[in-house]
PDB file of N, CA and C in Angstrom:
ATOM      1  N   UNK A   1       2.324 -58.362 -50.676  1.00  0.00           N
ATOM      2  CA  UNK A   1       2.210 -56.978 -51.025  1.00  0.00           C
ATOM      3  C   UNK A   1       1.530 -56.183 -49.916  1.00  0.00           C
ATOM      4  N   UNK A   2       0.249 -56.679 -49.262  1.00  0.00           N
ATOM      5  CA  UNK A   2      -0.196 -56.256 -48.161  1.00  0.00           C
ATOM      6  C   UNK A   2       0.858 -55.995 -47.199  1.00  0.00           C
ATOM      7  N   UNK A   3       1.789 -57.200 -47.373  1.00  0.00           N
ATOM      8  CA  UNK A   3       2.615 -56.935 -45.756  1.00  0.00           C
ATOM      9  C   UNK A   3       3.322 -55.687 -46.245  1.00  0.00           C
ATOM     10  N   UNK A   4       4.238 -55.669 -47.041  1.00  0.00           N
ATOM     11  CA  UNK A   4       4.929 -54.492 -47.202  1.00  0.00           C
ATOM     12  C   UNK A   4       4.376 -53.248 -47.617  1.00  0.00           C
ATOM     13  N   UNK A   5       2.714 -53.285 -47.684  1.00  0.00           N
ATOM     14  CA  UNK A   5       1.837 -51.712 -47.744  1.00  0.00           C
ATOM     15  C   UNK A   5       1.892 -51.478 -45.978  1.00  0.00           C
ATOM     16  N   UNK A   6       1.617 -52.455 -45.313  1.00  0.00           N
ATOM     17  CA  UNK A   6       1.484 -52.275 -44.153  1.00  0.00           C
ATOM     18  C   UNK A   6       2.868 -52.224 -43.422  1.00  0.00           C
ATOM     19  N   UNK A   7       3.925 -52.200 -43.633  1.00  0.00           N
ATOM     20  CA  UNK A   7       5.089 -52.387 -42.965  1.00  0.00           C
ATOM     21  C   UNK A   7       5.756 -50.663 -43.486  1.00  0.00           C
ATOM     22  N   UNK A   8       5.644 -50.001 -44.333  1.00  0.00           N
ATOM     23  CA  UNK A   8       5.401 -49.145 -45.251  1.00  0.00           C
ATOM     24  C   UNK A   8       4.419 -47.701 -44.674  1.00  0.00           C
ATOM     25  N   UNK A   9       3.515 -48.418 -43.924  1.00  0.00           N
ATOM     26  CA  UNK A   9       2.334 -47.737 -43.037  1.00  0.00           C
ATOM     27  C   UNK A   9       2.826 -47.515 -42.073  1.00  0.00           C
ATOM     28  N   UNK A  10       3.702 -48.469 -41.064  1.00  0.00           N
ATOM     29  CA  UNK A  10       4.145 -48.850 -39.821  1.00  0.00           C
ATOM     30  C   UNK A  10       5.234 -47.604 -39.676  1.00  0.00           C
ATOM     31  N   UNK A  11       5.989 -48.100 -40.692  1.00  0.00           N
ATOM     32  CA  UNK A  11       7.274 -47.182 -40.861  1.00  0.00           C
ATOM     33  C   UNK A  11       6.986 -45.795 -40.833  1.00  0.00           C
ATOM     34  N   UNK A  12       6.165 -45.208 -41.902  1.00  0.00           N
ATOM     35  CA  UNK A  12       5.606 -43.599 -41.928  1.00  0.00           C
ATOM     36  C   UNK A  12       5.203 -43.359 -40.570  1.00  0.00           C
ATOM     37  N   UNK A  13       4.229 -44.424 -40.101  1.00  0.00           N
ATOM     38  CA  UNK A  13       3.657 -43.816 -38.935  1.00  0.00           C
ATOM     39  C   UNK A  13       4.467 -43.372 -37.492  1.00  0.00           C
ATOM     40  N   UNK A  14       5.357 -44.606 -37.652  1.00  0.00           N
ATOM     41  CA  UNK A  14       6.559 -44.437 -36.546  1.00  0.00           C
ATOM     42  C   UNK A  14       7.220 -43.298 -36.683  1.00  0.00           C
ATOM     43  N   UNK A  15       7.829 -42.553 -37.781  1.00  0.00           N
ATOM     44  CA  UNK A  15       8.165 -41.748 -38.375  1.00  0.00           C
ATOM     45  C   UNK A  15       7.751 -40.231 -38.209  1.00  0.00           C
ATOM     46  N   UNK A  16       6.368 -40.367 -38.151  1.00  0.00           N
ATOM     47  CA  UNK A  16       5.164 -39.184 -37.831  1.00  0.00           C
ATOM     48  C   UNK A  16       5.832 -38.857 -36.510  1.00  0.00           C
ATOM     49  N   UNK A  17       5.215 -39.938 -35.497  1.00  0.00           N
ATOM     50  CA  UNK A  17       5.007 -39.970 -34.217  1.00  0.00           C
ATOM     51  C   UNK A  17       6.672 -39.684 -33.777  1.00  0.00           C
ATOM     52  N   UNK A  18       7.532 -39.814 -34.248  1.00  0.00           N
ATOM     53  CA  UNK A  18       8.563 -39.431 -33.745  1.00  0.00           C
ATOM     54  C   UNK A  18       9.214 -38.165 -34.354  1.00  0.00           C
ATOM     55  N   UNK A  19       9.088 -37.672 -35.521  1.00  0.00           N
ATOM     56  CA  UNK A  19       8.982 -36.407 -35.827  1.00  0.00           C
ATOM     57  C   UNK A  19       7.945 -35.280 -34.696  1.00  0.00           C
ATOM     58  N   UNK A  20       6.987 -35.733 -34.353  1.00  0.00           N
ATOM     59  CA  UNK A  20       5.910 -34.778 -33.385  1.00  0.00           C
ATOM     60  C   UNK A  20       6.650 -34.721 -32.125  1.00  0.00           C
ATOM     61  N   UNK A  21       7.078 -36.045 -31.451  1.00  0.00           N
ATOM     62  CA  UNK A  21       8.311 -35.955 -30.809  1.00  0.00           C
ATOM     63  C   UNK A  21       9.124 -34.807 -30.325  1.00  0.00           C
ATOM     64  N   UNK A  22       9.462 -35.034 -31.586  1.00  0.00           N
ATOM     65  CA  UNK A  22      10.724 -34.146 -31.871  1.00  0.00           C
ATOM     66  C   UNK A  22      10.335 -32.507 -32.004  1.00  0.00           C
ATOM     67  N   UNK A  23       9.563 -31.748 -32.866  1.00  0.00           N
ATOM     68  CA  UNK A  23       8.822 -30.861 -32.657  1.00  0.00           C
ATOM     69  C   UNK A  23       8.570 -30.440 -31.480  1.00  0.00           C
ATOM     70  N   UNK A  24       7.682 -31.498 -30.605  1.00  0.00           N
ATOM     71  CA  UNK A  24       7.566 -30.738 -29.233  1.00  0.00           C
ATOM     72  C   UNK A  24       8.501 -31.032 -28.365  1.00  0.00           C
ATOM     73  N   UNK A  25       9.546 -31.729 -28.544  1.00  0.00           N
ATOM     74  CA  UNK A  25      10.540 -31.414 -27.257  1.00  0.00           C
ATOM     75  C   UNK A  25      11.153 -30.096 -27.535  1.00  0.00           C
ATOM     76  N   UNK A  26      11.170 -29.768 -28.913  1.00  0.00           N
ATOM     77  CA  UNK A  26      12.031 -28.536 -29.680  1.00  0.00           C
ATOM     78  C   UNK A  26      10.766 -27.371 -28.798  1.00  0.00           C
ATOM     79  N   UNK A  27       9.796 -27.655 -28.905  1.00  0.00           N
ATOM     80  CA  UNK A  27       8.773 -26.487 -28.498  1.00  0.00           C
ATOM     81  C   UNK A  27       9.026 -26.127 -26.985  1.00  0.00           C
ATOM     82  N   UNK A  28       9.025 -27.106 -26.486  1.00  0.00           N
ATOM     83  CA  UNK A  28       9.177 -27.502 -24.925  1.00  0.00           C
ATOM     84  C   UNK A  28      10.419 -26.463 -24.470  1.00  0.00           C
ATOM     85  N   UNK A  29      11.735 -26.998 -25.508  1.00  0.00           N
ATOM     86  CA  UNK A  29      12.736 -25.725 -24.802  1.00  0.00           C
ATOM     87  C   UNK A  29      12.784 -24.530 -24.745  1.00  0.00           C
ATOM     88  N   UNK A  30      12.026 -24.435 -26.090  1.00  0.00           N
ATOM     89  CA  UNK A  30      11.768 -23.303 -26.644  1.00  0.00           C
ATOM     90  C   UNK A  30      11.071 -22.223 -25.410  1.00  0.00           C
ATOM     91  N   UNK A  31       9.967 -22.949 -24.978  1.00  0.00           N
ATOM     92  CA  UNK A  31       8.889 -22.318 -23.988  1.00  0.00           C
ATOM     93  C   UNK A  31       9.396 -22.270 -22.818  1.00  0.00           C
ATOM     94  N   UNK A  32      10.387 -23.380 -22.588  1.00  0.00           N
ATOM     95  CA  UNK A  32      11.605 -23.433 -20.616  1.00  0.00           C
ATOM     96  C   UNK A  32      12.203 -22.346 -20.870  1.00  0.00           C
ATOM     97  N   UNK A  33      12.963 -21.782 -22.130  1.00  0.00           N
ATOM     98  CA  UNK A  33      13.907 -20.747 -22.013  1.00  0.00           C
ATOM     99  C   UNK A  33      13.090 -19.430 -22.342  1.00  0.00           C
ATOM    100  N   UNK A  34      12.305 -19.346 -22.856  1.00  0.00           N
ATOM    101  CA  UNK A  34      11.019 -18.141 -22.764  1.00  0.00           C
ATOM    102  C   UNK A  34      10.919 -17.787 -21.621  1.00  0.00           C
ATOM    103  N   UNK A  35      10.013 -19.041 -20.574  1.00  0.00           N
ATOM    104  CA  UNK A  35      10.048 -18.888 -19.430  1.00  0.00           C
ATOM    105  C   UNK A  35      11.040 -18.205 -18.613  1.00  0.00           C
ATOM    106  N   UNK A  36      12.186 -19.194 -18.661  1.00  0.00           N
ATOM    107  CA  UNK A  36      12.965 -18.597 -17.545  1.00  0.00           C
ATOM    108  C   UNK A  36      13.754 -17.041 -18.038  1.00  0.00           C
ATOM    109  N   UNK A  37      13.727 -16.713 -19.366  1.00  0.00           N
ATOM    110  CA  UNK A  37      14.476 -15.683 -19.501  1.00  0.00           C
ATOM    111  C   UNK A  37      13.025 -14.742 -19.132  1.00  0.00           C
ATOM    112  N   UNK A  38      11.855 -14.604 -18.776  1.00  0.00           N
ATOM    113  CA  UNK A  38      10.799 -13.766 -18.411  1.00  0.00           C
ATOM    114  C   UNK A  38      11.137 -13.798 -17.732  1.00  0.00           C
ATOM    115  N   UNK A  39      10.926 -14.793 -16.481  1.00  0.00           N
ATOM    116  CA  UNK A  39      11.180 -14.765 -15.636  1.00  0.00           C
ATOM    117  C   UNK A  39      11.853 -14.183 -15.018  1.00  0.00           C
ATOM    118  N   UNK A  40      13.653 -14.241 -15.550  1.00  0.00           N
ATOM    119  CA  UNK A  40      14.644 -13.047 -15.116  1.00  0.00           C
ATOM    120  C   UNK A  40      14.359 -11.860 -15.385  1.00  0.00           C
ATOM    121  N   UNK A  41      13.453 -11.297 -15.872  1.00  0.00           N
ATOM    122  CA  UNK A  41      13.531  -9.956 -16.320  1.00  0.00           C
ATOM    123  C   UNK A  41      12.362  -9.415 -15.250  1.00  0.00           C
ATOM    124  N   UNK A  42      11.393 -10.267 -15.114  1.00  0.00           N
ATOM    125  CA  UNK A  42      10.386  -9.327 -14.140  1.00  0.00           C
ATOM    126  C   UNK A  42      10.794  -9.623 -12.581  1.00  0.00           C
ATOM    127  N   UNK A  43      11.351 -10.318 -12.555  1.00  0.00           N
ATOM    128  CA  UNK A  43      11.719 -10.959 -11.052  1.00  0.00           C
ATOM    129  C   UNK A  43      12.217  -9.214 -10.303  1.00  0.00           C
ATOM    130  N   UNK A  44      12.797  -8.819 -10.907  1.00  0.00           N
ATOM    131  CA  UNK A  44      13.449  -7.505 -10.290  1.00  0.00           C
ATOM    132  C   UNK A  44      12.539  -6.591  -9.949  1.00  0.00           C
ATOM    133  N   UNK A  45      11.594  -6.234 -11.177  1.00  0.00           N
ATOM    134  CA  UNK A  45      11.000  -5.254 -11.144  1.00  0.00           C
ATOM    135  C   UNK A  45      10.066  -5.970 -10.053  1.00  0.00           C
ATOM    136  N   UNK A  46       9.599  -6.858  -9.924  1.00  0.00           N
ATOM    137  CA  UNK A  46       8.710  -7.148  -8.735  1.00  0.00           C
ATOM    138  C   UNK A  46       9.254  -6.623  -7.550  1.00  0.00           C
ATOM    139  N   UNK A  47       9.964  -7.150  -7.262  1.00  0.00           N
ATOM    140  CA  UNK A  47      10.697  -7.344  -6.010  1.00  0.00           C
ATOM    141  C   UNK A  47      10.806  -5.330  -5.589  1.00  0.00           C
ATOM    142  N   UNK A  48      11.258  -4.768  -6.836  1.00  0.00           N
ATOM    143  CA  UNK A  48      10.992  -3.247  -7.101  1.00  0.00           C
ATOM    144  C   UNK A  48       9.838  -2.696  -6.278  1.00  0.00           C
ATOM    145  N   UNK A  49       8.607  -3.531  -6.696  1.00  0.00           N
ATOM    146  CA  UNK A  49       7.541  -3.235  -6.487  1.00  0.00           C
ATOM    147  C   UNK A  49       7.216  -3.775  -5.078  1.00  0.00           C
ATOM    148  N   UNK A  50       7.538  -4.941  -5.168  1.00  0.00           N
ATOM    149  CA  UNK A  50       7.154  -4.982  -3.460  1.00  0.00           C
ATOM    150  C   UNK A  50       7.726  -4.125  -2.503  1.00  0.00           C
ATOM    151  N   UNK A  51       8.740  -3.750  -2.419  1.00  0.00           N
ATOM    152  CA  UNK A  51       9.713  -3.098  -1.741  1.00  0.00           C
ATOM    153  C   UNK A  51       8.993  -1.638  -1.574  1.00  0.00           C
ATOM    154  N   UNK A  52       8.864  -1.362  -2.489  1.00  0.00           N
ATOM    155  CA  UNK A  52       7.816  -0.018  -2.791  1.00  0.00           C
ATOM    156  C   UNK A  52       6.426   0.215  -1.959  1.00  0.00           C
ATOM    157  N   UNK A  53       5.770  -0.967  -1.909  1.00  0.00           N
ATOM    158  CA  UNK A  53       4.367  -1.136  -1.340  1.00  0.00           C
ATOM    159  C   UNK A  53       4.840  -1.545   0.056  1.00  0.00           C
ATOM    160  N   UNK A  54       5.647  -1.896   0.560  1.00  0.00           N
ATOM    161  CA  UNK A  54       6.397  -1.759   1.692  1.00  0.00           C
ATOM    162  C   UNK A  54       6.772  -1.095   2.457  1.00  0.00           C
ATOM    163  N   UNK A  55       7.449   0.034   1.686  1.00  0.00           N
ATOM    164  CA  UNK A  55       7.732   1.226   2.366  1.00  0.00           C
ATOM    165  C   UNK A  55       5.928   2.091   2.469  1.00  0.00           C
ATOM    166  N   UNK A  56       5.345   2.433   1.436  1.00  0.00           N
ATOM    167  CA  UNK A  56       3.983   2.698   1.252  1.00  0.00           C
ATOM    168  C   UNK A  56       3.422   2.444   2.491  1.00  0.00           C
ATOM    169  N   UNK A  57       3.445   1.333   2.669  1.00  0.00           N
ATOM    170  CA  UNK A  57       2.495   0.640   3.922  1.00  0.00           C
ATOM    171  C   UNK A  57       3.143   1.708   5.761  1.00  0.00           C
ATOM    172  N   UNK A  58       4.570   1.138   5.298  1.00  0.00           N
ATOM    173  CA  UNK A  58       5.468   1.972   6.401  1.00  0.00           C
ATOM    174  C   UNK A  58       5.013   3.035   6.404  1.00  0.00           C
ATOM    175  N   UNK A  59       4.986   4.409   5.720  1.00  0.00           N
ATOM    176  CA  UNK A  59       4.729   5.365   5.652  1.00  0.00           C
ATOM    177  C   UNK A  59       3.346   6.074   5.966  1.00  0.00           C
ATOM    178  N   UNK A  60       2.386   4.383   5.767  1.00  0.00           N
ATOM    179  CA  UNK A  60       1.010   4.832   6.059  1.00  0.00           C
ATOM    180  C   UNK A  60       0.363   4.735   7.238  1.00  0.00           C
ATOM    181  N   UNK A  61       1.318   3.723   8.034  1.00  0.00           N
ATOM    182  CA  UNK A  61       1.518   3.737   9.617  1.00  0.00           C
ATOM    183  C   UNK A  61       2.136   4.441  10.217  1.00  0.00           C
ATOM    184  N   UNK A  62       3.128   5.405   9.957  1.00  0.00           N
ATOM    185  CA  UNK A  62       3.560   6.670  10.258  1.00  0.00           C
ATOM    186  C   UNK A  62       2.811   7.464  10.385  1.00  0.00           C
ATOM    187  N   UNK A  63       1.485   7.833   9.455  1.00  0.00           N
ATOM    188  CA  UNK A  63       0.791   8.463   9.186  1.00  0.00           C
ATOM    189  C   UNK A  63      -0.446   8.553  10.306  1.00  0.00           C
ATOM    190  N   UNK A  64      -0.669   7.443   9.892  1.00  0.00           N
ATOM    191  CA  UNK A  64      -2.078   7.410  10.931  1.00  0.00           C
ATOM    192  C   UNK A  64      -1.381   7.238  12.444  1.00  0.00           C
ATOM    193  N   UNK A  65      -0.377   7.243  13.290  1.00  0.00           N
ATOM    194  CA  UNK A  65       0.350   7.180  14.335  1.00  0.00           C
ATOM    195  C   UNK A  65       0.055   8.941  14.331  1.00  0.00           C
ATOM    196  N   UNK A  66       0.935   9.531  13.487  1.00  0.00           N
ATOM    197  CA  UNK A  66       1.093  11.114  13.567  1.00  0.00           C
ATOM    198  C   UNK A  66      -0.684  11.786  13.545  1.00  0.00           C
ATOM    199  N   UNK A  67      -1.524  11.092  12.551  1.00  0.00           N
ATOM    200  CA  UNK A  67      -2.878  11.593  13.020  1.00  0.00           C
ATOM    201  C   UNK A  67      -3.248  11.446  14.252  1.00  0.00           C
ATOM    202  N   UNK A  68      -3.192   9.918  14.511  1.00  0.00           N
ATOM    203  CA  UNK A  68      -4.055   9.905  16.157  1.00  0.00           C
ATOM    204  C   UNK A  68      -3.062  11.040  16.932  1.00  0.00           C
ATOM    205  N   UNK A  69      -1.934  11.247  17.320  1.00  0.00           N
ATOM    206  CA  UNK A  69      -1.288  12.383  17.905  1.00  0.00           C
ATOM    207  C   UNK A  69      -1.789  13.810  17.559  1.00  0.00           C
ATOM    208  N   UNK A  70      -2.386  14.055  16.151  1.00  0.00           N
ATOM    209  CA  UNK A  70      -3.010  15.639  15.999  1.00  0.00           C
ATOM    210  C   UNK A  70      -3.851  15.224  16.886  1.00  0.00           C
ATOM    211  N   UNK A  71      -4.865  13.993  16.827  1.00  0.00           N
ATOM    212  CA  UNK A  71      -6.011  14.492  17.398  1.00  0.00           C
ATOM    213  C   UNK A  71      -6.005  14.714  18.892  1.00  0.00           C
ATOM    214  N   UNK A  72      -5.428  13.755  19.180  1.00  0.00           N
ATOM    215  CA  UNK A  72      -5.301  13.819  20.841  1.00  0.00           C
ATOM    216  C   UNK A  72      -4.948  15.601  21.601  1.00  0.00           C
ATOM    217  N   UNK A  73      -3.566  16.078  20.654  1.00  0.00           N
ATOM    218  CA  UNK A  73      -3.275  17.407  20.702  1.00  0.00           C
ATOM    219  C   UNK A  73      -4.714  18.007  20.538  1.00  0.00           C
ATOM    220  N   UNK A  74      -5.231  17.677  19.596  1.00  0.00           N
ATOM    221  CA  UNK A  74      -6.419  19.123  18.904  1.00  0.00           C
ATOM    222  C   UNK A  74      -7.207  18.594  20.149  1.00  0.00           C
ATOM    223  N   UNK A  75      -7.043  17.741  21.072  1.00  0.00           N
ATOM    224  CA  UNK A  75      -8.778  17.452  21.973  1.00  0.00           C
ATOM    225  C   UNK A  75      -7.858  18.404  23.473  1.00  0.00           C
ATOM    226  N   UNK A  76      -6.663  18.208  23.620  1.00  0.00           N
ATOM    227  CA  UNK A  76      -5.579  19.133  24.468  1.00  0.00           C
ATOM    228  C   UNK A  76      -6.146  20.206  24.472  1.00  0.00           C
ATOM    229  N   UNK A  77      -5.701  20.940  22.848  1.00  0.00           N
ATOM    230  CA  UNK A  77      -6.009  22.146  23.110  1.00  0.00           C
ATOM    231  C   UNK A  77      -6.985  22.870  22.989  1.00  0.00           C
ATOM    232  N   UNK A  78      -8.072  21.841  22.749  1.00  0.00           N
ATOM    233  CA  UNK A  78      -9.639  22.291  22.717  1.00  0.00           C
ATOM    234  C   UNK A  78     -10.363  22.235  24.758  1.00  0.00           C
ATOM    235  N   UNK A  79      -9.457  21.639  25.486  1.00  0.00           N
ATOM    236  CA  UNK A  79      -9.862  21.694  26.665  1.00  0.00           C
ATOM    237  C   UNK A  79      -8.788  22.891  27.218  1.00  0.00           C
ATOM    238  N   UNK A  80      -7.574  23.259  26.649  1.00  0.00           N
ATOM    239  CA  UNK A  80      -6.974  24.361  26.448  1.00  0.00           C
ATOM    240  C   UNK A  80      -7.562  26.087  26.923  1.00  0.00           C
ATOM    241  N   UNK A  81      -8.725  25.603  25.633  1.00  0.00           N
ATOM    242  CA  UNK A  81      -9.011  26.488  25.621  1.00  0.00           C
ATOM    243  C   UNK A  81     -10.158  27.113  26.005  1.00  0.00           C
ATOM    244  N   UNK A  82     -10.726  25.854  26.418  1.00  0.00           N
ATOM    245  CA  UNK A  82     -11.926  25.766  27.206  1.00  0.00           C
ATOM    246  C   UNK A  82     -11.700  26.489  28.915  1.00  0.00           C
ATOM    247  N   UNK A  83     -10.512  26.154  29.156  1.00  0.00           N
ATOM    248  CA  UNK A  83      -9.693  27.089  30.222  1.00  0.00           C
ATOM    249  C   UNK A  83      -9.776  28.026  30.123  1.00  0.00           C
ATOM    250  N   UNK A  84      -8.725  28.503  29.065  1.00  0.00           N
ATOM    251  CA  UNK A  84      -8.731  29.872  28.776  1.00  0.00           C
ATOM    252  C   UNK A  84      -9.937  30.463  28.925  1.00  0.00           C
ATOM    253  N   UNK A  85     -10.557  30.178  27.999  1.00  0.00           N
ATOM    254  CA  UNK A  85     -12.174  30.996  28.325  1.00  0.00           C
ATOM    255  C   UNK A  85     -12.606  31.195  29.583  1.00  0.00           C
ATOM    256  N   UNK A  86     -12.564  30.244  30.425  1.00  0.00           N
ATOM    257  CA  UNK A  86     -13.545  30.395  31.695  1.00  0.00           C
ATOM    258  C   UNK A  86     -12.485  30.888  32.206  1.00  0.00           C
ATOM    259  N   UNK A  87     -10.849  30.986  32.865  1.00  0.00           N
ATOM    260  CA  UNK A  87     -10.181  31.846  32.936  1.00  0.00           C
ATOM    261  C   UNK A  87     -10.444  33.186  33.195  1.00  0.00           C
ATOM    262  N   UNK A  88     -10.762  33.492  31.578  1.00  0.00           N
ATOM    263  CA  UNK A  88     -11.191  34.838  31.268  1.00  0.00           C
ATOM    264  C   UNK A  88     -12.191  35.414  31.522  1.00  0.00           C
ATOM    265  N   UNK A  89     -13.358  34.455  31.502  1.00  0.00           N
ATOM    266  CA  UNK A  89     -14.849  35.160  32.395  1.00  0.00           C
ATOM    267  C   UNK A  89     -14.560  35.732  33.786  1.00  0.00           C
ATOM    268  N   UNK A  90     -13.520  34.956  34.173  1.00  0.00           N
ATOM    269  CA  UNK A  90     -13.114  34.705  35.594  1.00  0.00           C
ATOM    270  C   UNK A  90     -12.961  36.234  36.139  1.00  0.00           C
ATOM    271  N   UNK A  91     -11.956  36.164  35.508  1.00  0.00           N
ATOM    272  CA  UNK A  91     -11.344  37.964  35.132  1.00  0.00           C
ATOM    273  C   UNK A  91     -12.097  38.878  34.954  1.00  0.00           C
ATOM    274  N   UNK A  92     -12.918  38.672  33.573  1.00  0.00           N
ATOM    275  CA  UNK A  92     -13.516  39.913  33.443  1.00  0.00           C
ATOM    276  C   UNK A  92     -14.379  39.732  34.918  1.00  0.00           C
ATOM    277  N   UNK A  93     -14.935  38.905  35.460  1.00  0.00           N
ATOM    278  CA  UNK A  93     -15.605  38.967  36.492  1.00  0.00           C
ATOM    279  C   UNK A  93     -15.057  39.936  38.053  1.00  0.00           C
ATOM    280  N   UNK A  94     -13.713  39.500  37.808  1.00  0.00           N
ATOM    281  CA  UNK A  94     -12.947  40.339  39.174  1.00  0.00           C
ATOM    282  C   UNK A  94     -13.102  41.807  38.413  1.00  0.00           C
ATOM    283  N   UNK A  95     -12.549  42.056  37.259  1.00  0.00           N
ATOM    284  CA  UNK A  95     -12.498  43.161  37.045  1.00  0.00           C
ATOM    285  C   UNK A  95     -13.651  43.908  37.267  1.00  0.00           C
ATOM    286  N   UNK A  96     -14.469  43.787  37.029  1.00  0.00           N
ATOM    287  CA  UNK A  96     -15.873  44.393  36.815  1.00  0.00           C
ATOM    288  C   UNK A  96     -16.131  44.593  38.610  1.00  0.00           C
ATOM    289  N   UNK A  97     -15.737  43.584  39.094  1.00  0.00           N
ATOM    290  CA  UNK A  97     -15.858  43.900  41.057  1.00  0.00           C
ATOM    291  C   UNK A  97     -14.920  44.720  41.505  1.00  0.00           C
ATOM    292  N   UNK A  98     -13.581  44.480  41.201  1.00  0.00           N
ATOM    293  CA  UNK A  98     -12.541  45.489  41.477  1.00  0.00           C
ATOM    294  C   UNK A  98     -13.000  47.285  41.009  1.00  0.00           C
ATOM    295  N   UNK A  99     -13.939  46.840  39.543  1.00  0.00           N
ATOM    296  CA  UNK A  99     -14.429  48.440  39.350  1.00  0.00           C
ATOM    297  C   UNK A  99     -15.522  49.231  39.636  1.00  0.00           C
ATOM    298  N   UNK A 100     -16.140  48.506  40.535  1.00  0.00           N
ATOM    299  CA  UNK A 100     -17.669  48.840  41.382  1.00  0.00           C
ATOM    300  C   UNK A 100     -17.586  49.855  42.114  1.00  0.00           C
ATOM    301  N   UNK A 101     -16.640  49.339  43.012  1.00  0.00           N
ATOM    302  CA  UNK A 101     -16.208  50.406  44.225  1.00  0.00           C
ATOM    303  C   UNK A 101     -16.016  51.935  43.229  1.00  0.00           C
ATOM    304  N   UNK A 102     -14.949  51.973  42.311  1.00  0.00           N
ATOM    305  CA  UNK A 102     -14.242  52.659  41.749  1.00  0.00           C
ATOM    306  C   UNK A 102     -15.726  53.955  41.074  1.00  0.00           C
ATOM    307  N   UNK A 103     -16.469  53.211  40.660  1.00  0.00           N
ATOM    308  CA  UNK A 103     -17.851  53.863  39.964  1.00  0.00           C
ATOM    309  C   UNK A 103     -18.649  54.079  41.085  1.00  0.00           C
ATOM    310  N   UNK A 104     -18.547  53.560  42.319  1.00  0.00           N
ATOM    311  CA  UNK A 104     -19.406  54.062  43.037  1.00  0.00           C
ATOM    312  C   UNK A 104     -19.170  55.273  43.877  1.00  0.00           C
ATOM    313  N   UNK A 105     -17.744  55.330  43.907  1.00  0.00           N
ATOM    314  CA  UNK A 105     -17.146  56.679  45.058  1.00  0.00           C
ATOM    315  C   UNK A 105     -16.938  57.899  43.629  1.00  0.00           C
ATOM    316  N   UNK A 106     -16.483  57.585  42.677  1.00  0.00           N
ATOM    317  CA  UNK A 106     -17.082  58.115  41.532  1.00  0.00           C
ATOM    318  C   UNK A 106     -18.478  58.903  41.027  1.00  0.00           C
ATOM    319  N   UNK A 107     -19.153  57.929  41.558  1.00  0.00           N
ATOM    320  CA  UNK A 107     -20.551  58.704  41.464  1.00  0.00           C
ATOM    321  C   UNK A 107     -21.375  59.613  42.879  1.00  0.00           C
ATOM    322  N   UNK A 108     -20.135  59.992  43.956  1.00  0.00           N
ATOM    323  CA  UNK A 108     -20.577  60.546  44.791  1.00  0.00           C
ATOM    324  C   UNK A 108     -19.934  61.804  44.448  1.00  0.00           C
TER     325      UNK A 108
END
């Protein structure tokens, strides 16, 4: 009677253990095809996104290329104008000599 409580035991248990088996291989596909159907769905939008932060990046080296060029210009035309100015002292300087004479036979 023992043997066949225990053969009885054997059997259920084998039974268990291969039912759990079975369960998780069922879970297992369950979670591969979860997976891979996620998978297909964000794969794009990534790739979306990288592509995006890509160009981003491109655009931000464009950027700072076109800044260093203002500045170089803005330091141009800040010695530009540093010309200009003394230029112009220059001038008013002749002028003011060219009009000496003019005020002085003037004031005779």
């Amino acid at each position: 009677m023992t043997d066949n409580l225990l053969a009885i035991l054997l059997a259920f248990w084998v039974l268990l253990v291969i039912a759990a088996l079975i369960f998780l291989a069922v879970t297992g596909i369950r979670l591969w095809r979860t997976v891979k159907r996620t998978k297909g769905l964000v794969e794009a939008p990534i790739a979306e996104l990288s592509a995006s932060a890509h160009e981003a990046h491109d655009r931000i080296t464009v950027l700072e290329e076109k800044q260093r060029d203002m500045a170089v210009a803005g330091e141009e035309l800040s010695a530009q104008i540093a010309g200009a100015a003394t230029l112009g002292k220059h001038a008013g300087d002749i002028a003011k000599t060219l009009r000496f004479p003019v005020r002085f036979l003037a004031g005779l």
